[in-house]
C-alpha atoms as a PDB file:
ATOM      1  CA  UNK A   1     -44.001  36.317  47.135  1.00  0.00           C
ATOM      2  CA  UNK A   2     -42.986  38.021  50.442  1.00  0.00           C
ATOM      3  CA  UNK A   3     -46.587  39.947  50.033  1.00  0.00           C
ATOM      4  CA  UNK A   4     -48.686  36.494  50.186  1.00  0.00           C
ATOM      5  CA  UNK A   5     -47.365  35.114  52.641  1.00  0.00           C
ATOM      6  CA  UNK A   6     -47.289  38.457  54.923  1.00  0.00           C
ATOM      7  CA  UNK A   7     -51.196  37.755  53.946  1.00  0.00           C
ATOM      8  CA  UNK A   8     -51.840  34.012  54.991  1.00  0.00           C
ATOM      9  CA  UNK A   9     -49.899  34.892  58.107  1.00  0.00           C
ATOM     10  CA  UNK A  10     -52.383  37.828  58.758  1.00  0.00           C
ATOM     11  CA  UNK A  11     -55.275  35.434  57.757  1.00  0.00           C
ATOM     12  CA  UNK A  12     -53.472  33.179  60.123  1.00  0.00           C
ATOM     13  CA  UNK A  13     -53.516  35.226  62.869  1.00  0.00           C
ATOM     14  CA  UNK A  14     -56.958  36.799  62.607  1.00  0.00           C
ATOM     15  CA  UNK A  15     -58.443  32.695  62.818  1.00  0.00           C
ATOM     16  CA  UNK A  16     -56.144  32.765  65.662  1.00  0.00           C
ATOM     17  CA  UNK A  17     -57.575  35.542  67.239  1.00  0.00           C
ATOM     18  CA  UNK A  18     -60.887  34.220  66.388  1.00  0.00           C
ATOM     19  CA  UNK A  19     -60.265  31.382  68.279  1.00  0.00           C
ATOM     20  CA  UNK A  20     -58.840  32.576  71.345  1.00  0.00           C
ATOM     21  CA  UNK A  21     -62.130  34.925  71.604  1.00  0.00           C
ATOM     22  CA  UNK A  22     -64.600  31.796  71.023  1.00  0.00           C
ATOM     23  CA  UNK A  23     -62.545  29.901  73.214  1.00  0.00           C
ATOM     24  CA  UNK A  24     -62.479  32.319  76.157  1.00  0.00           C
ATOM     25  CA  UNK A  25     -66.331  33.331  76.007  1.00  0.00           C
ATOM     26  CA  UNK A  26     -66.913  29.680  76.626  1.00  0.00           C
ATOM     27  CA  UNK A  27     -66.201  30.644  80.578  1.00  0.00           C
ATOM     28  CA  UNK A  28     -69.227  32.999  80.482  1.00  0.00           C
ATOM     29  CA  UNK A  29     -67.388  36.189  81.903  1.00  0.00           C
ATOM     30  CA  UNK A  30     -68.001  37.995  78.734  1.00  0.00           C
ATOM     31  CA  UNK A  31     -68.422  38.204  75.302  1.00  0.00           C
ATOM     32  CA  UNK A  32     -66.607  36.338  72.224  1.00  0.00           C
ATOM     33  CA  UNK A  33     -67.427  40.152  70.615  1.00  0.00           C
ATOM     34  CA  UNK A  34     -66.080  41.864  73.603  1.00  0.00           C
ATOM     35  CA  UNK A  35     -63.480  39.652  74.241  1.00  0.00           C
ATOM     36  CA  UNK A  36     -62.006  39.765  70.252  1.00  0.00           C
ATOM     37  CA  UNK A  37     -62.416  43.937  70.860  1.00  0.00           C
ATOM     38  CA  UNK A  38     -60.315  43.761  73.630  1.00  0.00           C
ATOM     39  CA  UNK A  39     -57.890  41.659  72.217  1.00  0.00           C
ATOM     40  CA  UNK A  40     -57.242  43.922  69.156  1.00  0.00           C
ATOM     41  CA  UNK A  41     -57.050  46.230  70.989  1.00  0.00           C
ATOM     42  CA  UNK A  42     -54.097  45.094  72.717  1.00  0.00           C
ATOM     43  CA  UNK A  43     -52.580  43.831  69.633  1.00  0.00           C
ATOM     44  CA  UNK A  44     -50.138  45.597  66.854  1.00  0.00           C
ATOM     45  CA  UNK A  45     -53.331  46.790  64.900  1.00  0.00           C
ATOM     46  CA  UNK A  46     -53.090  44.185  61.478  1.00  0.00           C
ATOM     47  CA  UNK A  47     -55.859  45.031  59.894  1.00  0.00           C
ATOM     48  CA  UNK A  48     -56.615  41.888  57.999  1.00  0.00           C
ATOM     49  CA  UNK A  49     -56.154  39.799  60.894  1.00  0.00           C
ATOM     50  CA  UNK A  50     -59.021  41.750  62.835  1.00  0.00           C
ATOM     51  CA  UNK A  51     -61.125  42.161  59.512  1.00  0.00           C
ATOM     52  CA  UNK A  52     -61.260  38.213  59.499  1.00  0.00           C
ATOM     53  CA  UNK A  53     -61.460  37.645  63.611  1.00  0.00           C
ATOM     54  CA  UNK A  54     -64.325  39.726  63.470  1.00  0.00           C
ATOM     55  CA  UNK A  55     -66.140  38.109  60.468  1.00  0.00           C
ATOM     56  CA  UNK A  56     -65.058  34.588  61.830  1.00  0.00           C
ATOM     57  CA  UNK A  57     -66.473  35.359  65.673  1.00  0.00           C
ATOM     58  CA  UNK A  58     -69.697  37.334  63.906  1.00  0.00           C
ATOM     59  CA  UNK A  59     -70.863  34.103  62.360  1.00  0.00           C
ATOM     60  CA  UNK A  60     -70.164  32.021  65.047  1.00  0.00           C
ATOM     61  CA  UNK A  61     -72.058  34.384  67.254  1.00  0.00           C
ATOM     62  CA  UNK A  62     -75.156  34.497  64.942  1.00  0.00           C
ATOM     63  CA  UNK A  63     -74.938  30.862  63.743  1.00  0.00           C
ATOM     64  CA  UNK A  64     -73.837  29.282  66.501  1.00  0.00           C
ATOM     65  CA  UNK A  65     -77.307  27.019  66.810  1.00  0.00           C
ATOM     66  CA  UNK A  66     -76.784  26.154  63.635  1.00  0.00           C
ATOM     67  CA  UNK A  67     -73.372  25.113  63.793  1.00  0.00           C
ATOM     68  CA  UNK A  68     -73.772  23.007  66.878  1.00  0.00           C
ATOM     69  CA  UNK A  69     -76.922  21.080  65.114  1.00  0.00           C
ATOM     70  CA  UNK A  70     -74.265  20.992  61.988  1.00  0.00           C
ATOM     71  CA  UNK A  71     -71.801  19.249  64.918  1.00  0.00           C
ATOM     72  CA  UNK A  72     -74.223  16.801  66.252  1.00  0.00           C
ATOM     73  CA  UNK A  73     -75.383  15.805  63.246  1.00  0.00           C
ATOM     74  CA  UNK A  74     -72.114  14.722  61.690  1.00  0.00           C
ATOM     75  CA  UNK A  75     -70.247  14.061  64.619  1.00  0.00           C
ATOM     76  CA  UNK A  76     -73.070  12.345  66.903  1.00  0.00           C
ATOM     77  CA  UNK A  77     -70.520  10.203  69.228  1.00  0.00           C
ATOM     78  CA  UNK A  78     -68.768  14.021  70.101  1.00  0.00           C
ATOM     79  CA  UNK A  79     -71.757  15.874  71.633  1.00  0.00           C
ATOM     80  CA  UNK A  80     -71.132  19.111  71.739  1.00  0.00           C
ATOM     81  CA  UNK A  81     -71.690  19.903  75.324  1.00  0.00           C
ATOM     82  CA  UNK A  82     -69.278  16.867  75.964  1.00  0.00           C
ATOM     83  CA  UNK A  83     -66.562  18.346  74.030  1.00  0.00           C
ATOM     84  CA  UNK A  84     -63.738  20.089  75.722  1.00  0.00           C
ATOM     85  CA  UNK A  85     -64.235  24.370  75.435  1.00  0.00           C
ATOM     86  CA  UNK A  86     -60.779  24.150  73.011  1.00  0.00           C
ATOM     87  CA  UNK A  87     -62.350  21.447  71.203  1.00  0.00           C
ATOM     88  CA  UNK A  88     -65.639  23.201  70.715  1.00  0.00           C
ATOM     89  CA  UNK A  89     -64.198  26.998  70.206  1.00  0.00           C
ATOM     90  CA  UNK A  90     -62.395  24.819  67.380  1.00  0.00           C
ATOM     91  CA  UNK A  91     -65.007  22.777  65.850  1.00  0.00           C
ATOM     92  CA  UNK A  92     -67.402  26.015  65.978  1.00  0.00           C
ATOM     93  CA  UNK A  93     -64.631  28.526  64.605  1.00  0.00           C
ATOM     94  CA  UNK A  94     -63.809  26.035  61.631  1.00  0.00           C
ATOM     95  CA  UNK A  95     -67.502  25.722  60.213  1.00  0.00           C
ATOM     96  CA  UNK A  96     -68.033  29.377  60.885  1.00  0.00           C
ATOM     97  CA  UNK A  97     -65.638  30.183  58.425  1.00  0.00           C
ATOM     98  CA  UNK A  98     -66.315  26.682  55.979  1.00  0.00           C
ATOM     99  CA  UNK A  99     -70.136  27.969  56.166  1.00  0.00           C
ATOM    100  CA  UNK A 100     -70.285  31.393  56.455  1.00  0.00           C
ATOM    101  CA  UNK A 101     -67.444  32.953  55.139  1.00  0.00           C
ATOM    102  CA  UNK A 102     -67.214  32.817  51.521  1.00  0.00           C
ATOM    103  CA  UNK A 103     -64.542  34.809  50.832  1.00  0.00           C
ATOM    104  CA  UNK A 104     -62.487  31.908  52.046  1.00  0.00           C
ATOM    105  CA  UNK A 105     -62.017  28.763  49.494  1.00  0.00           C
ATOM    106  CA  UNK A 106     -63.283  25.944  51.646  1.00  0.00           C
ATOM    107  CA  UNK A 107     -60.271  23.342  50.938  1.00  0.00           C
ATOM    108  CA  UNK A 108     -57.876  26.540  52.113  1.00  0.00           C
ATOM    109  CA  UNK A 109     -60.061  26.855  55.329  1.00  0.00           C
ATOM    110  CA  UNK A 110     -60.042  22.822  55.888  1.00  0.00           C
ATOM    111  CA  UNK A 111     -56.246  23.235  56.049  1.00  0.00           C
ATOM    112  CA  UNK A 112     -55.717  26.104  58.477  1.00  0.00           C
ATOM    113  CA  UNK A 113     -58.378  24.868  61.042  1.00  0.00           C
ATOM    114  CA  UNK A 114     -57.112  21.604  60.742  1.00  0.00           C
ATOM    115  CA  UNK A 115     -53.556  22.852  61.548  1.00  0.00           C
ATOM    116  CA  UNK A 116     -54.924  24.545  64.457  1.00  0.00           C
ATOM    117  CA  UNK A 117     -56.761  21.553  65.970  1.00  0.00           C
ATOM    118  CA  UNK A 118     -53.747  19.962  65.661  1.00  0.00           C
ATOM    119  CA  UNK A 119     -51.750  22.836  67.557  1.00  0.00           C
ATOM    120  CA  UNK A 120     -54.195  23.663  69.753  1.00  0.00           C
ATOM    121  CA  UNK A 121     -55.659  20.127  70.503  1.00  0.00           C
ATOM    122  CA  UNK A 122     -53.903  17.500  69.494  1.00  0.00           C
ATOM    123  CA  UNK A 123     -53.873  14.485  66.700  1.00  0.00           C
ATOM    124  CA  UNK A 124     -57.680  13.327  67.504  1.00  0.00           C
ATOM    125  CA  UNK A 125     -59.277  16.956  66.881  1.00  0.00           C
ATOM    126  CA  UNK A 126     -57.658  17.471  63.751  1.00  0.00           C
ATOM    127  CA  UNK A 127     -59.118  14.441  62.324  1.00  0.00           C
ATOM    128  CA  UNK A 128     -62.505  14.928  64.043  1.00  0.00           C
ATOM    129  CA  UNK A 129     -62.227  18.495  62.269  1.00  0.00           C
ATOM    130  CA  UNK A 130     -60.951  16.925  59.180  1.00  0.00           C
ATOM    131  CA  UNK A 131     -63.681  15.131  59.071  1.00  0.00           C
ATOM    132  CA  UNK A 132     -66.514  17.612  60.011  1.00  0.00           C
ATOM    133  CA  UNK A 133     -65.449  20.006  57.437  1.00  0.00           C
ATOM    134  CA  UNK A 134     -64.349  17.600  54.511  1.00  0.00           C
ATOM    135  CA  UNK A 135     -68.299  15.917  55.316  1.00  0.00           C
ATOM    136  CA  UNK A 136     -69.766  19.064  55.207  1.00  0.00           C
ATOM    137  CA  UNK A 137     -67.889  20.196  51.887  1.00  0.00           C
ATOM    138  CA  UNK A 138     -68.795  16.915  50.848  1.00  0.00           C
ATOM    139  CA  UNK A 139     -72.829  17.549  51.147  1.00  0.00           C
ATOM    140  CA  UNK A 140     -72.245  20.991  48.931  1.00  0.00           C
ATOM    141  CA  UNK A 141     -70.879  19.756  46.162  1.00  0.00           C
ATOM    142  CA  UNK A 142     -73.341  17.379  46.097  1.00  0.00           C
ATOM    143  CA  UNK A 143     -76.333  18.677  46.541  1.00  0.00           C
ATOM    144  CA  UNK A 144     -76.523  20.160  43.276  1.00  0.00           C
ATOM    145  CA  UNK A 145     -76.121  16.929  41.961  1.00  0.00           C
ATOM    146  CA  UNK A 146     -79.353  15.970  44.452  1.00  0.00           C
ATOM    147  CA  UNK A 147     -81.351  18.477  41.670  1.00  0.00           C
ATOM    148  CA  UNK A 148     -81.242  16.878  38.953  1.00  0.00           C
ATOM    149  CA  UNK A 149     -83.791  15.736  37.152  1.00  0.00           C
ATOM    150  CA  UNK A 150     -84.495  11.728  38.308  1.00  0.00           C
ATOM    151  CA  UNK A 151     -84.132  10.425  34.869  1.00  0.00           C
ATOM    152  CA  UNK A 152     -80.926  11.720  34.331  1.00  0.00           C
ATOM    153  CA  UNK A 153     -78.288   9.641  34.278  1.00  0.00           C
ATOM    154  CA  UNK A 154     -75.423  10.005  37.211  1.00  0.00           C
ATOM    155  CA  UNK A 155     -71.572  10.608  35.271  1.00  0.00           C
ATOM    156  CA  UNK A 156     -69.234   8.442  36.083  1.00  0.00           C
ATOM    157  CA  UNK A 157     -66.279   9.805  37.697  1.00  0.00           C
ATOM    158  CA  UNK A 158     -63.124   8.755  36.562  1.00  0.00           C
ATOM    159  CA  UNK A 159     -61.484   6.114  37.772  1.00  0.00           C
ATOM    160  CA  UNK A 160     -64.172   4.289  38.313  1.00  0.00           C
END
């Protein structure tokens, strides 16, 4: 028991880190990469904290159009160049990992980032994020259901 939860507080601390490098590259002196290097750097050295950072500020780095279009498109009353850099760093961070990390169960990664919008931003974010990423879960469970044949019949879910 102590073991897994010496590992979500690693995996806790390497979205954390993640973060904190996003967030600070948003005032252009250097960097999310450089910035997450130097913080582990300065940091006790756990290794599946940085393992994660680093896979979490990759894919924002390389999918970062991608995400924002992702933003704008399900959030379209919170532009993205409107939002404030926490807000942003969070909402970017979060579908980084949702989108691009698969390593990660999505309804585990809802959970943390929306604990962190709440920590880090307040009540508003972590429903705007709660939303975001429970929309965007949404749309992949679905779309298989989008390939099915036309004359097949929908199942109904139950309860209903």
């Amino acid at each position: 028991m102590a073991a897994r939860s010496d590992r979500i507080r690693s995996l806790r601390a390497g979205r954390r880190l993640a973060l904190a490098a996003v967030f600070e590259a948003e005032f252009g002196q250097r960097t999310a990469r450089s910035i997450l290097e130097r913080h582990l750097a300065e940091s006790e050295g756990d290794l599946e904290a940085a393992e994660l950072a680093r896979r979490l500020v990759a894919a924002v780095v390389e999918h970062r159009d991608t995400i924002d279009a992702t933003i704008e498109r399900l959030a379209p009353q919170y532009p993205v160049v409107q939002l404030a850099r926490m807000d942003r760093a969070l909402l970017r961070c979060a579908l980084g990992e949702v989108l691009h990390s698969p390593a990660t169960p999505a309804r585990v990664a809802i959970a943390e980032w929306v604990e962190l919008a709440r920590i880090y931003s307040g009540d508003s974010m972590r429903r705007l994020v709660n939303g975001v990423l429970g929309r965007i879960t949404g749309e992949a469970t679905a779309a298989p259901e989008t390939e099915r044949h036309p004359s097949t019949p929908r199942r109904k879910r139950r309860g209903s």
